[in-house]
N, C-alpha and C. Protein backbone atom coordinates (compact mmCIF):
# COMPACT_ATOMS: atom_id res chain seq x y z
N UNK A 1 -292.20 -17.65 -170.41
CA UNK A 1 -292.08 -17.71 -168.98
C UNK A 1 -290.62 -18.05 -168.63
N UNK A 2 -289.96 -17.39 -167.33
CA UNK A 2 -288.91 -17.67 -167.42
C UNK A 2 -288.39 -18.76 -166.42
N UNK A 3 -287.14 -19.19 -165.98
CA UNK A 3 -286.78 -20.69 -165.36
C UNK A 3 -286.93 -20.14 -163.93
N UNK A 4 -286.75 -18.67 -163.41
CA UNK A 4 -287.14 -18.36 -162.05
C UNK A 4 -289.02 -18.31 -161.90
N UNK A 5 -289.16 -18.07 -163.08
CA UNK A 5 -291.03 -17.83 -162.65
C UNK A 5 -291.37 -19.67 -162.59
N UNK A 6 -290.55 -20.07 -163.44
CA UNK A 6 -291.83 -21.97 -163.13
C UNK A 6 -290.86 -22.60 -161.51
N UNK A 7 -289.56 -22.11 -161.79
CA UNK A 7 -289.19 -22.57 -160.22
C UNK A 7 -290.02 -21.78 -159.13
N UNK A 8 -290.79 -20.68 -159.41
CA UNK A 8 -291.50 -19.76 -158.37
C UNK A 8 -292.73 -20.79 -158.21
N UNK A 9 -293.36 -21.06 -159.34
CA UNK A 9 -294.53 -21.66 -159.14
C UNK A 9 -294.19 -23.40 -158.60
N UNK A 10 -293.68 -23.49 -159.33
CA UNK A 10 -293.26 -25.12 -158.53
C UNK A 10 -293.31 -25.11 -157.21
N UNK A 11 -292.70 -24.37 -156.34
CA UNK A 11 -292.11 -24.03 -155.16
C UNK A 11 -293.59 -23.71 -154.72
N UNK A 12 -294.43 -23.30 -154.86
CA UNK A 12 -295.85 -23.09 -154.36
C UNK A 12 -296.45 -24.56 -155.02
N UNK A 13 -296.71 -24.95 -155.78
CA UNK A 13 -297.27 -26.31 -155.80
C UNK A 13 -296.54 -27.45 -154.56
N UNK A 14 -294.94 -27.55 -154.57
CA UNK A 14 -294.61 -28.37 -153.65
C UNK A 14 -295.13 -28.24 -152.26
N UNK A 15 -295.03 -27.00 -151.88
CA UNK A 15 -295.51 -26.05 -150.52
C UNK A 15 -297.20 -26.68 -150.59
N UNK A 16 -298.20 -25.92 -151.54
CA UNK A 16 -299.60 -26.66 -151.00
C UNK A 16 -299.40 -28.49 -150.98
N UNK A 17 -298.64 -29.27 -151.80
CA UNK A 17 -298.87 -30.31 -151.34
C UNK A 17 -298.36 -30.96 -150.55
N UNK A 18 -297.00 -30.58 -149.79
CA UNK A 18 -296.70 -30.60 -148.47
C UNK A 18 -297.78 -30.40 -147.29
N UNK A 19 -298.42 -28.92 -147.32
CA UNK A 19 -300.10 -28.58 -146.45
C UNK A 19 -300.64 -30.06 -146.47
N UNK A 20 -300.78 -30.55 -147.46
CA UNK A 20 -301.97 -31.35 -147.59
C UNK A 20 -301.55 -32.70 -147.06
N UNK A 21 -300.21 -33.30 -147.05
CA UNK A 21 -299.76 -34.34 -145.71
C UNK A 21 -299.70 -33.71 -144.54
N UNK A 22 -298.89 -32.82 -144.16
CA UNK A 22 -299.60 -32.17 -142.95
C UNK A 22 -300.83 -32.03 -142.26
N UNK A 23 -301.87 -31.78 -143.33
CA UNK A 23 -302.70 -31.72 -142.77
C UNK A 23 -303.62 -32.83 -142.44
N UNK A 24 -303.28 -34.04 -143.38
CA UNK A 24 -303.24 -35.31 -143.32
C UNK A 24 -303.18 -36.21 -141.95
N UNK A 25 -301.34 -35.40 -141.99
CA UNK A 25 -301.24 -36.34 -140.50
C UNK A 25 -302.02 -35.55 -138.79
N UNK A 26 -302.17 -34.21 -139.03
CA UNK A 26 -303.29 -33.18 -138.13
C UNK A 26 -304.48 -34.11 -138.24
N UNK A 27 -305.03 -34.35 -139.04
CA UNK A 27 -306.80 -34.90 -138.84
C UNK A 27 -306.24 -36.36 -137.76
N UNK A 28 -305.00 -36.72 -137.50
CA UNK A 28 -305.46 -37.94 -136.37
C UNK A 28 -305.74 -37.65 -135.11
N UNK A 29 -305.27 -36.02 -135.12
CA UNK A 29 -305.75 -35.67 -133.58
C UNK A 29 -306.98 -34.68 -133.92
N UNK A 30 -307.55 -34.48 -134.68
CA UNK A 30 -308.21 -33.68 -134.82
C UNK A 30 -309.37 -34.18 -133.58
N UNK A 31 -310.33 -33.19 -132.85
CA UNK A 31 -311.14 -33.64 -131.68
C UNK A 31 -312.42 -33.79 -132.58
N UNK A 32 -312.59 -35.01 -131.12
CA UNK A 32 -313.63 -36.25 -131.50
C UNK A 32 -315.15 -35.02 -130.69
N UNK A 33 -314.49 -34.64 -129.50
CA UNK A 33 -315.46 -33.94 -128.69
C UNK A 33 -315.70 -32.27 -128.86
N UNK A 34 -316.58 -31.67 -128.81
CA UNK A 34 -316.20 -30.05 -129.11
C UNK A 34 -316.32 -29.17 -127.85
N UNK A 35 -314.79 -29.62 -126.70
CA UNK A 35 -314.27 -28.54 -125.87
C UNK A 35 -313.70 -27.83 -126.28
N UNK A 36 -313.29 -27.24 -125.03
CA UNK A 36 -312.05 -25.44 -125.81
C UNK A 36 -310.81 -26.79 -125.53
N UNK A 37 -310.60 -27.40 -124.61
CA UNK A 37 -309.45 -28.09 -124.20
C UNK A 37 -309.35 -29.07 -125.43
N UNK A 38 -309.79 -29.27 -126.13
CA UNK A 38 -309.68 -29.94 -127.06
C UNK A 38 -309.32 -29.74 -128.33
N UNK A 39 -309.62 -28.15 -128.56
CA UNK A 39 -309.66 -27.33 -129.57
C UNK A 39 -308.23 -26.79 -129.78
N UNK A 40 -308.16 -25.97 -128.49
CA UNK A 40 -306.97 -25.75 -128.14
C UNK A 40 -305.32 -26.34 -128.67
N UNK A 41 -305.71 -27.66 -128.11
CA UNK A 41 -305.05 -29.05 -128.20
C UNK A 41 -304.85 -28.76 -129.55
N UNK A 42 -305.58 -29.13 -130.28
CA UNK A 42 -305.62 -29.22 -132.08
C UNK A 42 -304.98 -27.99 -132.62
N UNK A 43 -305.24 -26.96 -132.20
CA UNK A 43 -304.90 -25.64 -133.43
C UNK A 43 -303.39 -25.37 -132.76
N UNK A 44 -302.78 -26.28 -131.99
CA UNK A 44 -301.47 -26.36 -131.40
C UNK A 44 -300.70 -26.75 -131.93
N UNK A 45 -301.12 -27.91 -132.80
CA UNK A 45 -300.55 -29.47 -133.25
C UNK A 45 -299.40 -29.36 -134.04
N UNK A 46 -298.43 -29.96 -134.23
CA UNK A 46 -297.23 -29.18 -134.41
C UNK A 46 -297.12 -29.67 -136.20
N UNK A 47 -298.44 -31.02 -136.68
CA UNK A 47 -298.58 -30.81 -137.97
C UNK A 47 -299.45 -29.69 -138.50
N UNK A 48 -300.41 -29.58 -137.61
CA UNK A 48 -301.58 -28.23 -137.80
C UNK A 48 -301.22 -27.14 -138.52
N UNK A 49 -299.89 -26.51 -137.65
CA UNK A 49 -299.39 -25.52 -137.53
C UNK A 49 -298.37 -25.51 -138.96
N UNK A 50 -297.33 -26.11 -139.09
CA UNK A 50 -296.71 -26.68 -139.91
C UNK A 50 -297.44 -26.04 -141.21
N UNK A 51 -298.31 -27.25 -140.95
CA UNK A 51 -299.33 -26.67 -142.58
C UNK A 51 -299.73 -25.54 -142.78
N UNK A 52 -300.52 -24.45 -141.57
CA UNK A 52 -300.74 -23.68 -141.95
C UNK A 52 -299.57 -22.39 -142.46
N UNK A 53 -298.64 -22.05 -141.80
CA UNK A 53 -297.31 -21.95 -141.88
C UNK A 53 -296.60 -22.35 -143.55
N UNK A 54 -296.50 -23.40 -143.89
CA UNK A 54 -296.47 -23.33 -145.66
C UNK A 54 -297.52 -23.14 -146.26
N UNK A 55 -298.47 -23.36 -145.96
CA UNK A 55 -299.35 -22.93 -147.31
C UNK A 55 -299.40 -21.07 -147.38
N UNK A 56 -299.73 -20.57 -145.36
CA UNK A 56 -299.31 -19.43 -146.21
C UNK A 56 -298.28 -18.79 -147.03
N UNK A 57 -296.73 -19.70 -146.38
CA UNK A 57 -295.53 -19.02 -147.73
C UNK A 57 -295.71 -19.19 -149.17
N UNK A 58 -296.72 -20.40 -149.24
CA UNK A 58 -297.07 -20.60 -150.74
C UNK A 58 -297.76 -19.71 -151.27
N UNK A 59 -298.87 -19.69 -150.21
CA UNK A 59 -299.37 -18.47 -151.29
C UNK A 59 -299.21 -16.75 -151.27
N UNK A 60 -298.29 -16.97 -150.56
CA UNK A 60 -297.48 -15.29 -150.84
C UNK A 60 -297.00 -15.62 -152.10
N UNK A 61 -296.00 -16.53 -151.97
CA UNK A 61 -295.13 -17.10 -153.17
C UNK A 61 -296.32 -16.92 -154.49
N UNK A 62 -297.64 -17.64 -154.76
CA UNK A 62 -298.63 -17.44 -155.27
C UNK A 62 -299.09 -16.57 -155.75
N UNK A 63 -299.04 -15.55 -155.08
CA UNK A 63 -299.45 -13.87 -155.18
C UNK A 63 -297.94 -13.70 -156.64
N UNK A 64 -297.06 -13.57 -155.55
CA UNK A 64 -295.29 -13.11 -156.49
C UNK A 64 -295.92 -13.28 -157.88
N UNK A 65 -295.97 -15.11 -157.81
CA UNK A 65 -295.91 -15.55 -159.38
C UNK A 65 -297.07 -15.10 -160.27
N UNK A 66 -298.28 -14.68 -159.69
CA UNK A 66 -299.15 -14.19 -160.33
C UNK A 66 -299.24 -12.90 -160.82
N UNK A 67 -297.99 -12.08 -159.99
CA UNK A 67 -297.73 -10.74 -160.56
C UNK A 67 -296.81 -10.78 -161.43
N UNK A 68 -296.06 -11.97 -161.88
CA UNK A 68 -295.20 -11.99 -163.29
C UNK A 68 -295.82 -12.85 -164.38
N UNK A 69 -296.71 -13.73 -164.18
CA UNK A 69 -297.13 -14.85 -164.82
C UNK A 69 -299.03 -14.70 -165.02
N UNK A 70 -299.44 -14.61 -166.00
CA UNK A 70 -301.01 -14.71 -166.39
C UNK A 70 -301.58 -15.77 -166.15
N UNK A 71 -302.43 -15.88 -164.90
CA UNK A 71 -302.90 -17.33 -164.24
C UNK A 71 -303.56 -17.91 -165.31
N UNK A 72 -303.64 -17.93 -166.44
CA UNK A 72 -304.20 -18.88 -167.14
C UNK A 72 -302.73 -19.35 -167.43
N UNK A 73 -301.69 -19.42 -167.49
CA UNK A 73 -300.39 -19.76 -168.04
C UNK A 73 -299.98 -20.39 -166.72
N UNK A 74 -299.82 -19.78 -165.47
CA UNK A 74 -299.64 -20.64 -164.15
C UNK A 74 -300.68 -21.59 -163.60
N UNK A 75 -302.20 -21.25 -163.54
CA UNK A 75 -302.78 -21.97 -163.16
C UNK A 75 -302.72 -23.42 -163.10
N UNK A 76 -302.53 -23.91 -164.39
CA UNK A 76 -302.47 -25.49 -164.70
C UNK A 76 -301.48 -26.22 -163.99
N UNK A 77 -300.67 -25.67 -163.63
CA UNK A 77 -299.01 -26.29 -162.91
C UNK A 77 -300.06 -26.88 -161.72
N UNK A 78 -300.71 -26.64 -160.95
CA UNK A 78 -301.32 -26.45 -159.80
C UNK A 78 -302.15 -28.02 -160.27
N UNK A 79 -302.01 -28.29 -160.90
CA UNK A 79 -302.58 -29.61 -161.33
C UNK A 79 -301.42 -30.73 -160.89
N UNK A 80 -300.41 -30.38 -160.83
CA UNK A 80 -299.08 -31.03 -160.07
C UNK A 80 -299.39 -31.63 -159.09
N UNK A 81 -300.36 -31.21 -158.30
CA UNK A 81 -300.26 -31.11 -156.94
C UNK A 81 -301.33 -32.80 -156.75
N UNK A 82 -302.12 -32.85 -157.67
CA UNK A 82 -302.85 -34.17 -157.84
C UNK A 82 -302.00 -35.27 -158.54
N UNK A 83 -300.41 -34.82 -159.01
CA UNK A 83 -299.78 -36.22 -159.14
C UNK A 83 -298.79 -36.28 -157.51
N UNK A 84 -298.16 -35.24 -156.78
CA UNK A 84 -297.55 -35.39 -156.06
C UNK A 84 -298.04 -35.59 -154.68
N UNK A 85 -299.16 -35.17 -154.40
CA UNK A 85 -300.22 -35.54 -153.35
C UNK A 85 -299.99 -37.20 -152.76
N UNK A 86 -300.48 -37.99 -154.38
CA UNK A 86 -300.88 -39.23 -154.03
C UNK A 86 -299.35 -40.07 -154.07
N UNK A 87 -298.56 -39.59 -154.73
CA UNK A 87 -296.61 -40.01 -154.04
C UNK A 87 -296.33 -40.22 -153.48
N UNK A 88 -296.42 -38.20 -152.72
CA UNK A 88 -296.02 -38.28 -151.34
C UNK A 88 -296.77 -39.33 -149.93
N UNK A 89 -298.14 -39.15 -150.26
CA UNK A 89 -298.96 -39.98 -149.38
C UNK A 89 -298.64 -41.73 -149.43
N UNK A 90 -298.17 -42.03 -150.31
CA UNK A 90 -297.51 -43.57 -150.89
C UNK A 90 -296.34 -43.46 -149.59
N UNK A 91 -295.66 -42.70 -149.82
CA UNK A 91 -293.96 -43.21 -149.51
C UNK A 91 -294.01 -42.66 -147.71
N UNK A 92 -294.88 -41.40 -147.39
CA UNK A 92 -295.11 -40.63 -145.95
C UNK A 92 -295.86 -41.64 -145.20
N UNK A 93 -297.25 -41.37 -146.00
CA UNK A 93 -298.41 -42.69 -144.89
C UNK A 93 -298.43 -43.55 -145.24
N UNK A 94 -298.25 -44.44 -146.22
CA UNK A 94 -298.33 -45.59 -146.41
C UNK A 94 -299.62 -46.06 -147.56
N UNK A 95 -300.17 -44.93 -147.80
CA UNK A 95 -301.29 -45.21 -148.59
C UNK A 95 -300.98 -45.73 -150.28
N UNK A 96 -301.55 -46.68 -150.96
CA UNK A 96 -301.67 -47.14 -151.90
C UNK A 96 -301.81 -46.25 -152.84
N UNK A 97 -300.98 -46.60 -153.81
CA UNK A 97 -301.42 -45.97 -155.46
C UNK A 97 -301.68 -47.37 -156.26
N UNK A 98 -302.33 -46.98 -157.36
CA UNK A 98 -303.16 -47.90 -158.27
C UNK A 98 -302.63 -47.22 -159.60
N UNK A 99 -303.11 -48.13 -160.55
CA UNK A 99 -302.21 -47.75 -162.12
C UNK A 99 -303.45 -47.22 -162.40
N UNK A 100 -304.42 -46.36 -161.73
CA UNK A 100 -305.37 -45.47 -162.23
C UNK A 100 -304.74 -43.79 -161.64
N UNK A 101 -304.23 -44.13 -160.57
CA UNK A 101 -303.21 -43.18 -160.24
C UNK A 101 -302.76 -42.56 -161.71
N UNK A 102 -301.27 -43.66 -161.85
CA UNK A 102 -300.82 -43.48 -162.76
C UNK A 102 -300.95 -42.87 -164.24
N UNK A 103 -302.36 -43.82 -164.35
CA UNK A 103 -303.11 -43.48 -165.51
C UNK A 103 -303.45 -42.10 -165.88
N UNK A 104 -303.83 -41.06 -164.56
CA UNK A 104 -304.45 -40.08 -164.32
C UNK A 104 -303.18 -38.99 -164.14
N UNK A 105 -302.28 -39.80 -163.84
CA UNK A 105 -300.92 -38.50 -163.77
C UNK A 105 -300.53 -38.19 -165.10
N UNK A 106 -300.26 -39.69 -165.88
CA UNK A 106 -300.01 -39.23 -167.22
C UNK A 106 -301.38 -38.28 -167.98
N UNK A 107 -302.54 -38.55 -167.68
CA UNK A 107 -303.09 -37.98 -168.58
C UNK A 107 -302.99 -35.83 -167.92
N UNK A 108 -302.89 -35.72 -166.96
CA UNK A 108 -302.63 -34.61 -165.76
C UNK A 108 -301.32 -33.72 -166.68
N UNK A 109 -300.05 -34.60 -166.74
CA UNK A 109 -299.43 -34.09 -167.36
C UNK A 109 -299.38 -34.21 -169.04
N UNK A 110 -300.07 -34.72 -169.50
CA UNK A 110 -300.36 -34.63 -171.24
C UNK A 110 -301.21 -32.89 -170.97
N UNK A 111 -302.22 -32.96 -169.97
CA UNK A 111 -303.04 -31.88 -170.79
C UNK A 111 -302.06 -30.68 -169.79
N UNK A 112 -301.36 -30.34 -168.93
CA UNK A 112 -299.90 -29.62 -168.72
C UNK A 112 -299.43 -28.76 -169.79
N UNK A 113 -298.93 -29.42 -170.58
CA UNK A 113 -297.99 -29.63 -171.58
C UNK A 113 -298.80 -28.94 -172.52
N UNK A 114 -300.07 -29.51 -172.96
CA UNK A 114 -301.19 -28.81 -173.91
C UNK A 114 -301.41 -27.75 -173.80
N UNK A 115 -301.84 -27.05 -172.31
CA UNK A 115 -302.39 -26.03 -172.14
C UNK A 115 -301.24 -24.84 -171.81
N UNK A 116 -299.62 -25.27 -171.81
CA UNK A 116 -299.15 -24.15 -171.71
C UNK A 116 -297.85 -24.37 -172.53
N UNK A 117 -298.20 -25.18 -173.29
CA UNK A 117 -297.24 -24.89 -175.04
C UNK A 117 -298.06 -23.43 -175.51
């Protein structure tokens, strides 16, 4: 694999887990009530949007890398996204990590490493 195809795929792992604070910080307005004025409101939201907006460049990007790269060889990278998720959510919202976190990143990236040596 070459250093533009794992920077291709990286670049789509960072992208969905960017979506996923975005979409994070979207669920505080997400509506409590089910109007159109409310609805409206929400699919406006300027994290809403945001997210939807990268995830689709990701997964164009997604598509790219899958037409140079055999998703059993890319797939696993996408496991990234469960150590940088809970990071980003640390240092963005404020949410806690635990040394089971940790525990779980190292083992995340041991089997990484396994499955695409």
């Amino acid at each position: 694999m070459t250093l533009g195809n794992v920077l291709l795929i990286i670049t789509c792992v960072l992208g969905i887990s960017a979506g996923q604070i975005l979409f994070k910080l979207a669920s505080s307005s997400f509506p409590v009530a089910f109007g159109m004025a409310e609805w409206l409101q929400f699919l406006v939201n300027k994290y809403f949007v945001s997210a939807l907006i990268i995830y689709g460049a990701a997964t164009i990007g997604w598509i790219m890398a899958l037409k140079r790269v055999d998703l059993f060889i890319a797939y696993p990278f996408m496991a990234l996204a469960f150590i940088i998720v809970p990071c980003a959510s640390y240092y963005i919202l404020g949410e806690p990590l635990t040394s089971r976190t940790f525990i779980g990143a190292s083992l995340i990236v041991t089997g990484l490493i396994i499955s695409v040596s």
